[in-house]
Protein backbone atom coordinates (compact mmCIF):
# COMPACT_ATOMS: atom_id res chain seq x y z
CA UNK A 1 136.98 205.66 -70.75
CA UNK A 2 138.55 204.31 -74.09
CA UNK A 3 135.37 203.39 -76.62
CA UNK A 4 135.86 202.60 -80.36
CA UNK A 5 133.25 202.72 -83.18
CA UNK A 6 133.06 201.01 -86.53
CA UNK A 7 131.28 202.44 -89.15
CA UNK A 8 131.50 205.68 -87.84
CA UNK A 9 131.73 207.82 -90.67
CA UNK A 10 128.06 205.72 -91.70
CA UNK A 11 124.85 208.45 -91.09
CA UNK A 12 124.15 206.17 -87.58
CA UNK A 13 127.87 206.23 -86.55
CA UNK A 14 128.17 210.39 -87.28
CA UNK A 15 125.25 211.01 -85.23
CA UNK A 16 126.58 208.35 -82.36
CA UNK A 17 130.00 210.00 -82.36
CA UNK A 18 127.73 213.52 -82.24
CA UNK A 19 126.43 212.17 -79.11
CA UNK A 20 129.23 211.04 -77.51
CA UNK A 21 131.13 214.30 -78.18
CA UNK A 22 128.22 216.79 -76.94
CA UNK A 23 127.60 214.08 -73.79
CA UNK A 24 131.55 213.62 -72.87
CA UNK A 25 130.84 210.69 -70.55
CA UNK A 26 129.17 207.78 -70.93
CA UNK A 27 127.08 206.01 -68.34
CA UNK A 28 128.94 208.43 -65.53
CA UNK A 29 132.22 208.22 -66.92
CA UNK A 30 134.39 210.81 -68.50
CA UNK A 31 135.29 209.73 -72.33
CA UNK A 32 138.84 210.18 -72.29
CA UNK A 33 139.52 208.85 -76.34
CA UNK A 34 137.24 207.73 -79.35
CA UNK A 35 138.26 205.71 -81.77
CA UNK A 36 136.68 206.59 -85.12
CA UNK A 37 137.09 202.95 -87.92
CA UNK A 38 135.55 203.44 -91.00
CA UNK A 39 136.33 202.23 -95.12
CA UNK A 40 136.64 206.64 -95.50
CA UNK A 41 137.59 209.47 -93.12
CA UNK A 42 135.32 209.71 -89.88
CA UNK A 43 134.54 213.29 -89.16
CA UNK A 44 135.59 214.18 -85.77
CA UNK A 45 133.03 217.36 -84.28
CA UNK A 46 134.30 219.93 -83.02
CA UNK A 47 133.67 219.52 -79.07
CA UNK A 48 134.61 215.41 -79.21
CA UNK A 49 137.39 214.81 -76.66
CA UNK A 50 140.64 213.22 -77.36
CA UNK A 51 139.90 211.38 -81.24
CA UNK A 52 141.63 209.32 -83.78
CA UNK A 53 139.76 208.33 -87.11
CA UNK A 54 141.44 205.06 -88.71
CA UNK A 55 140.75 204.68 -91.97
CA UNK A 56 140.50 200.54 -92.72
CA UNK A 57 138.40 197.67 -93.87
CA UNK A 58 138.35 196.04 -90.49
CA UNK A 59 137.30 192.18 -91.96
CA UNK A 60 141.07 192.60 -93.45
CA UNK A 61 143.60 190.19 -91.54
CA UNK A 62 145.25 191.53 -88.46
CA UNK A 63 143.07 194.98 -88.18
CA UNK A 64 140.39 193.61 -85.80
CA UNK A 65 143.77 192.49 -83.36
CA UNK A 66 145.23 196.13 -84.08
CA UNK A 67 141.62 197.76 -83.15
CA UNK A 68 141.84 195.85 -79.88
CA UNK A 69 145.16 196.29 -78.76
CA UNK A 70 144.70 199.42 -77.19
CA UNK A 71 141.83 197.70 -74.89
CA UNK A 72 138.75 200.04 -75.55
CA UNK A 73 136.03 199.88 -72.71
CA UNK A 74 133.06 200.19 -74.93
CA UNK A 75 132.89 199.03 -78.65
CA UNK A 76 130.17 199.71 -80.72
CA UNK A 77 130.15 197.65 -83.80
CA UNK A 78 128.44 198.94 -86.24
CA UNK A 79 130.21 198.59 -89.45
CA UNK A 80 128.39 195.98 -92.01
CA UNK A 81 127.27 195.93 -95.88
CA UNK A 82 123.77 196.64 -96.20
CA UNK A 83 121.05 193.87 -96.74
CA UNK A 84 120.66 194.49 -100.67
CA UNK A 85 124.24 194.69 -101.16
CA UNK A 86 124.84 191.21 -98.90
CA UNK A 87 122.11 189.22 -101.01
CA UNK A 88 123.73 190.62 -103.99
CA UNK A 89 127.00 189.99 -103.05
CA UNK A 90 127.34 186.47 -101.40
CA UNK A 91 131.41 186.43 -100.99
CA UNK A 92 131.71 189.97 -99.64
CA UNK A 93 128.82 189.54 -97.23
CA UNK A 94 130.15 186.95 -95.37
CA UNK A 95 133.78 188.50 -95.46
CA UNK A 96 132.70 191.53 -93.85
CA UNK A 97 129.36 191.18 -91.79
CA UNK A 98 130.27 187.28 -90.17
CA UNK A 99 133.78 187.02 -90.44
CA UNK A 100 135.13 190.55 -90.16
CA UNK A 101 132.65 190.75 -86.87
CA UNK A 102 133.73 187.22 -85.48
CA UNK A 103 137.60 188.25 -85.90
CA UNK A 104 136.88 191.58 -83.81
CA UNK A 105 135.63 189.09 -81.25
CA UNK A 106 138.12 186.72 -81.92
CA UNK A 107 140.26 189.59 -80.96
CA UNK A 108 138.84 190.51 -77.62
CA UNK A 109 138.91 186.83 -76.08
CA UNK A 110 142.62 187.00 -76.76
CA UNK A 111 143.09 189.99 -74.92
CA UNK A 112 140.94 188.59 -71.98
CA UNK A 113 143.02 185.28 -72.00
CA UNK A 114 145.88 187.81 -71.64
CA UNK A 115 144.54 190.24 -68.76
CA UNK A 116 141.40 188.10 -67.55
CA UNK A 117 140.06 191.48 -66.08
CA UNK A 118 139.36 192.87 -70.02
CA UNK A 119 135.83 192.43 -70.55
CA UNK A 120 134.69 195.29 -72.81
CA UNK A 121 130.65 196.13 -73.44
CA UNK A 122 130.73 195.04 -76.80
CA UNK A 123 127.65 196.55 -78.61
CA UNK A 124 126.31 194.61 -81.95
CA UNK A 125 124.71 196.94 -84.38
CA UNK A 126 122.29 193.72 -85.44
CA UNK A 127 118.73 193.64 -87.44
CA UNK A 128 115.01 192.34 -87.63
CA UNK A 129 116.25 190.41 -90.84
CA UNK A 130 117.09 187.69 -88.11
CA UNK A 131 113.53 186.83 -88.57
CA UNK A 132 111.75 184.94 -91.41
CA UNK A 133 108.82 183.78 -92.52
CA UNK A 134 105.73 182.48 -91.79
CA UNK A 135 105.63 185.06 -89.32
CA UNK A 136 102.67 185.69 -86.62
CA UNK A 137 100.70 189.04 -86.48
CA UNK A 138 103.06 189.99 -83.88
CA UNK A 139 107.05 188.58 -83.20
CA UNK A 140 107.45 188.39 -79.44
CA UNK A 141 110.41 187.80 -77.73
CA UNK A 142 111.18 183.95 -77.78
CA UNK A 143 109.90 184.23 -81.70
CA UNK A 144 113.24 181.94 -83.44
CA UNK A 145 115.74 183.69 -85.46
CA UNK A 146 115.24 182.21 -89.14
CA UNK A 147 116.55 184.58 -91.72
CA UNK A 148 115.43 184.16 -95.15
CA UNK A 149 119.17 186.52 -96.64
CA UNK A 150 122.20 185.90 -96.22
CA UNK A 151 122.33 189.53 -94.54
CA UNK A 152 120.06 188.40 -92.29
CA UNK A 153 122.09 184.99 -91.31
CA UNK A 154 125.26 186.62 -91.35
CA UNK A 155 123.42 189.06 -88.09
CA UNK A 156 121.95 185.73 -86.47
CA UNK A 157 125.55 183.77 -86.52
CA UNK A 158 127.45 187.10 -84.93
CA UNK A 159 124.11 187.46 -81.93
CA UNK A 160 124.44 183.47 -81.22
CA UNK A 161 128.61 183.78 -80.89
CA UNK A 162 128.14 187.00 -78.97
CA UNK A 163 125.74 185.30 -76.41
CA UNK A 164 128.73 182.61 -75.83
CA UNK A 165 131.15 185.00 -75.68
CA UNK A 166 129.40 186.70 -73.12
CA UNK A 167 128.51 183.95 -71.27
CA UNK A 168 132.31 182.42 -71.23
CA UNK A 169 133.02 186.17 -69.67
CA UNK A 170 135.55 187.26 -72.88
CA UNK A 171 133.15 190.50 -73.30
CA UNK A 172 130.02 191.87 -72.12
CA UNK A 173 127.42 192.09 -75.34
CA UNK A 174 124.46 193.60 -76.21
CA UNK A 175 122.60 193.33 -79.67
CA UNK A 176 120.63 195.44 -80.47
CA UNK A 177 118.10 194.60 -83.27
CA UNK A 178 117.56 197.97 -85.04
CA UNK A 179 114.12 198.65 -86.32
CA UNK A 180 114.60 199.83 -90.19
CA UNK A 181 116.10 203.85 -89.07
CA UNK A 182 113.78 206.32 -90.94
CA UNK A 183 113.87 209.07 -92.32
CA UNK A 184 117.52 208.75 -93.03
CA UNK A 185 118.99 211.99 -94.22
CA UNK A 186 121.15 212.30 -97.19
CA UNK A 187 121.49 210.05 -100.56
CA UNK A 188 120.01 206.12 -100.89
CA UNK A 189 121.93 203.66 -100.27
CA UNK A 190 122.10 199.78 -101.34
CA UNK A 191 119.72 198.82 -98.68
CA UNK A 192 116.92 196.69 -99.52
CA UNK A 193 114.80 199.14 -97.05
CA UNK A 194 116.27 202.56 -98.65
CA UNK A 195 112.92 203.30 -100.44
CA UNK A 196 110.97 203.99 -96.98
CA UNK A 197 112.99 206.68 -96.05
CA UNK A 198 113.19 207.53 -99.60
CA UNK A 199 109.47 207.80 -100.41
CA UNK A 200 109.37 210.58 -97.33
CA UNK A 201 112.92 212.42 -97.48
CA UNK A 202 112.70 212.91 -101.27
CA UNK A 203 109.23 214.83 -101.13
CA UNK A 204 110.21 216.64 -97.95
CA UNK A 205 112.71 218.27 -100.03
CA UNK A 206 111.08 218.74 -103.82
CA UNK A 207 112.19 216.09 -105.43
CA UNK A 208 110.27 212.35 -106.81
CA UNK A 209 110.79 209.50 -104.96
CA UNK A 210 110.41 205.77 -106.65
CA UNK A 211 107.73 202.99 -104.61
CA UNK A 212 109.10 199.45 -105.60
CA UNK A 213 106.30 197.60 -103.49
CA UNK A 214 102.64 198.08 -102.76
CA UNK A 215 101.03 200.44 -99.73
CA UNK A 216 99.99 197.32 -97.48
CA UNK A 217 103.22 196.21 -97.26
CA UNK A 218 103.63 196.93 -93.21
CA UNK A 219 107.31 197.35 -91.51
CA UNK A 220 108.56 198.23 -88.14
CA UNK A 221 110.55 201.66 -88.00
CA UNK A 222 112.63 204.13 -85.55
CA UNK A 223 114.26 207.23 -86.09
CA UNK A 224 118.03 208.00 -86.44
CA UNK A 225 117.60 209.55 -82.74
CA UNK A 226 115.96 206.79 -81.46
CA UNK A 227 118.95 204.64 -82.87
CA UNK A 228 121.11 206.55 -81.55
CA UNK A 229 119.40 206.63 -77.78
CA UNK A 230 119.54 202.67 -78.43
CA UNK A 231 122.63 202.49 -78.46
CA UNK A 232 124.18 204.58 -75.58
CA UNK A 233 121.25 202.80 -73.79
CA UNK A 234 122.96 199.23 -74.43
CA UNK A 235 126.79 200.80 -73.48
CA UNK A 236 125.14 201.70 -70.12
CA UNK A 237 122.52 199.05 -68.85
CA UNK A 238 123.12 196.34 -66.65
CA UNK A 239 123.09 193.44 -68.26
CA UNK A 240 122.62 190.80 -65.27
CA UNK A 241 118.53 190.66 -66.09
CA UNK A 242 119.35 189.45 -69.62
CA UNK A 243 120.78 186.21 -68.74
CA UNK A 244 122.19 184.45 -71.83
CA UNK A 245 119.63 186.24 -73.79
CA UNK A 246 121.91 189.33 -75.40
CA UNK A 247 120.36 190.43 -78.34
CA UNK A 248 117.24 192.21 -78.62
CA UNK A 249 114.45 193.83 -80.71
CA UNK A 250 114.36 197.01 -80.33
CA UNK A 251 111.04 199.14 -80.04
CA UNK A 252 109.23 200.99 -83.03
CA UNK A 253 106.82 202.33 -84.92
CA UNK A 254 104.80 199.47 -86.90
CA UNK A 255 103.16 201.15 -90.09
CA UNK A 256 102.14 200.28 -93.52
CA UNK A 257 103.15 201.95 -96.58
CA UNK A 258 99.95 204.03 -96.81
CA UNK A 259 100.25 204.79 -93.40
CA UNK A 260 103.31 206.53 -94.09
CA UNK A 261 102.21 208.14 -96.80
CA UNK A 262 99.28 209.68 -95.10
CA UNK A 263 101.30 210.77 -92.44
CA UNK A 264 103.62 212.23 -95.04
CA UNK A 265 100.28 214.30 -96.23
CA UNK A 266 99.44 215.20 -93.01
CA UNK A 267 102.92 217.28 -92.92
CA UNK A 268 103.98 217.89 -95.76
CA UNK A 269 100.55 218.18 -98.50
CA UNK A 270 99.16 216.24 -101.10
CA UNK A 271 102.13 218.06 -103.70
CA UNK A 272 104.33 216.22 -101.64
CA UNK A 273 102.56 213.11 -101.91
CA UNK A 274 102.50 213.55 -106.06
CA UNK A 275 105.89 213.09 -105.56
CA UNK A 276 105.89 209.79 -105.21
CA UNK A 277 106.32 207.21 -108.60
CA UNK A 278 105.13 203.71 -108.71
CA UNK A 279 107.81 200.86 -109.99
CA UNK A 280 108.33 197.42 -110.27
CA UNK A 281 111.32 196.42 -108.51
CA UNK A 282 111.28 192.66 -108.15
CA UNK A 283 114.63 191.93 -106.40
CA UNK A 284 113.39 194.49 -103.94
CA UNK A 285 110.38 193.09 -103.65
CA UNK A 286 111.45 189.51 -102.95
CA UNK A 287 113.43 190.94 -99.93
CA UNK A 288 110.60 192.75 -98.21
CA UNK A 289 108.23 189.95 -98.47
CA UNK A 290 111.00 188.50 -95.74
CA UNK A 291 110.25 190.91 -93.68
CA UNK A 292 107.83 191.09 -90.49
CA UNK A 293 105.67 194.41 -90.12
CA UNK A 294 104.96 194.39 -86.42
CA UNK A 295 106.98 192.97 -82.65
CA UNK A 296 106.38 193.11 -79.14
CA UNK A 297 109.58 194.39 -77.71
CA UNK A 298 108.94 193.92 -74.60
CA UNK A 299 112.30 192.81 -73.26
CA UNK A 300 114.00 195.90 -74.48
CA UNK A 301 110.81 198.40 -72.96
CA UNK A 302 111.48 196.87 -69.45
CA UNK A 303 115.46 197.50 -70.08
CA UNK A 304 114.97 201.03 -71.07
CA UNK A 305 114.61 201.28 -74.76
CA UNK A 306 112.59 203.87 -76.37
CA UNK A 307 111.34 204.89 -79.69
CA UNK A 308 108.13 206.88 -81.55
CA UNK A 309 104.86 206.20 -81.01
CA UNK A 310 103.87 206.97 -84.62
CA UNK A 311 105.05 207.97 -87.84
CA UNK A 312 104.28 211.63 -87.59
CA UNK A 313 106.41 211.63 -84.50
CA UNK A 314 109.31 210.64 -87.26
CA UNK A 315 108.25 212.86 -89.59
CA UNK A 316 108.74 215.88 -87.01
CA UNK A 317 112.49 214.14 -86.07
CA UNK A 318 113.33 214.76 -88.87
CA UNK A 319 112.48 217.92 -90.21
CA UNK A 320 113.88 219.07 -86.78
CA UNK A 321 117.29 217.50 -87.56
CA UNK A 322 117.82 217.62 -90.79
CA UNK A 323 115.50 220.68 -92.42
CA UNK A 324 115.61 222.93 -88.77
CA UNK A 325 112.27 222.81 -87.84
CA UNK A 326 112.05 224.11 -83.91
CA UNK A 327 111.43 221.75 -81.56
């Protein structure tokens, strides 16, 4: 089995390829090569089986054709700009989340018109921000996608020409709406979201953490190794029960700001918790209030998808992945 991964030098990619390397088959079958696309070098571990990192911006013309040429069986897209950096950058958004995505697609149908048999499982990385306001207490399934970003649109067009695609028969797709991945390890990034793993990570290690919004602001969360089970749980399932229906929300942990914060005192202290610094961050702020705290998910549960059950529960993934705690 050939698969490919963009954005796999990105803290979700690493971990995937981590996965696939320490697994060496997916769904039953032996991986035989990876194919590691990222803007910077992928790091290949140690154990991975046959791997080649490519080093590209994939949105560029003629890279998504060169990606595809070698017919991977599984693709796992999860190369995008951030939601903060999108809304902030209108142009480059729409370059690489929609059109780079679309061309990768655009990509695989050729290659299917070309050897009819090529179908690859073709698995989005997409996001809640498909959702806008009003919302109910709680999305359910058949809740309509209507993004208040650009990010958010920019995910939405890619699920609705995914479900064609999949439909006509030029790939088999599976989106996967990630809940926002906390605690992420390592520095912030442009995210919108950053701060909630921020306000917990930073403490955790001794340092202050900034608060740009209020602590009844609610959100839905999953760890990095629930993301990761996500996603080698959409290379493997069959997708026959799913219809035209391919993208879904995935399953999560809904909590409030406070809520996290208490849980952070629960592990952690209340010198942890002094950690944390209040500030107005409006642009932030404005991007949140998009944002819906709290979904059913049952159409992933009954395909297999699992997450936390609360936010200690992520707490403890992470100081057992990132700061060795035992298991």
């Amino acid at each position: 089995m050939k698969i490919l991964v963009t954005g796999a030098a990105g803290m979700i990619g690493r971990k995937l390829v981590e996965r696939l390397a320490r697994d060496k088959a997916l769904g039953g079958k032996p991986i035989e090569h990876l194919t590691l696309v990222d803007v910077v070098d992928s790091p290949i571990p140690p154990d991975a089986p046959s791997a080649a990192p490519i080093v590209c911006d994939f949105s560029e013309k003629g890279v998504a054709a060169t990606l595809i040429a070698e017919r991977p069986d599984v693709i796992f897209h999860l190369a995008a700009i951030v939601s903060g950096d999108a809304e902030a950058n209108f142009e480059k958004g729409y370059r690489i989340n929609f059109n780079g995505s679309w061309a990768l697609l655009e990509a695989i149908r050729h290659e299917n018109e070309k050897q009819a048999s090529y179908k690859p499982r073709f698995v989005f990385a997409s996001s809640l921000a498909v959702f806008g306001p009003p919302f109910p207490d709680c999305i359910a399934d058949d809740f309509a996608p209507t993004p208040s970003t650009s990010y958010g649109t920019q995910k939405a067009m890619i699920e609705l020409i995914l479900a064609d695609y999949s439909r006509k028969g030029f790939v088999d797709g599976v989106g996967v709406r990630l809940p926002t991945i906390c605690i992420r390890p390592g520095k912030p990034n442009k995210a919108a979201s950053s701060f909630f793993s921020g306000i917990l990570r930073e403490p955790l290690n001794g340092h202050a953490a900034d608060l740009p919004v209020g602590d009844d602001v609610r959100h839905w969360f999953a760890s990095p190794r629930a993301a990761v089970g996500f996603f080698i749980t959409a290379a493997t399932l069959d997708t026959a029960p799913l219809g035209t229906r391919r993208s879904m929300t995935m399953p999560g942990v809904s909590a409030t700001v406070g809520e996290e914060i208490e849980a952070l005192r629960a592990a952690a202290g209340d010198d942890a918790v002094a950690r944390i610094k209040r500030v107005d961050d409006p642009f932030v702020a404005q991007i949140v209030k998009g944002w819906a705290g709290r979904f059913d998910a049952k159409m992933a549960r009954d395909a297999g998808f699992t997450a936390e059950k609360d936010f200690r529960e992520i707490i403890k993934v992470y100081q057992q992945d990132e700061m060795g705690a035992p298991e």
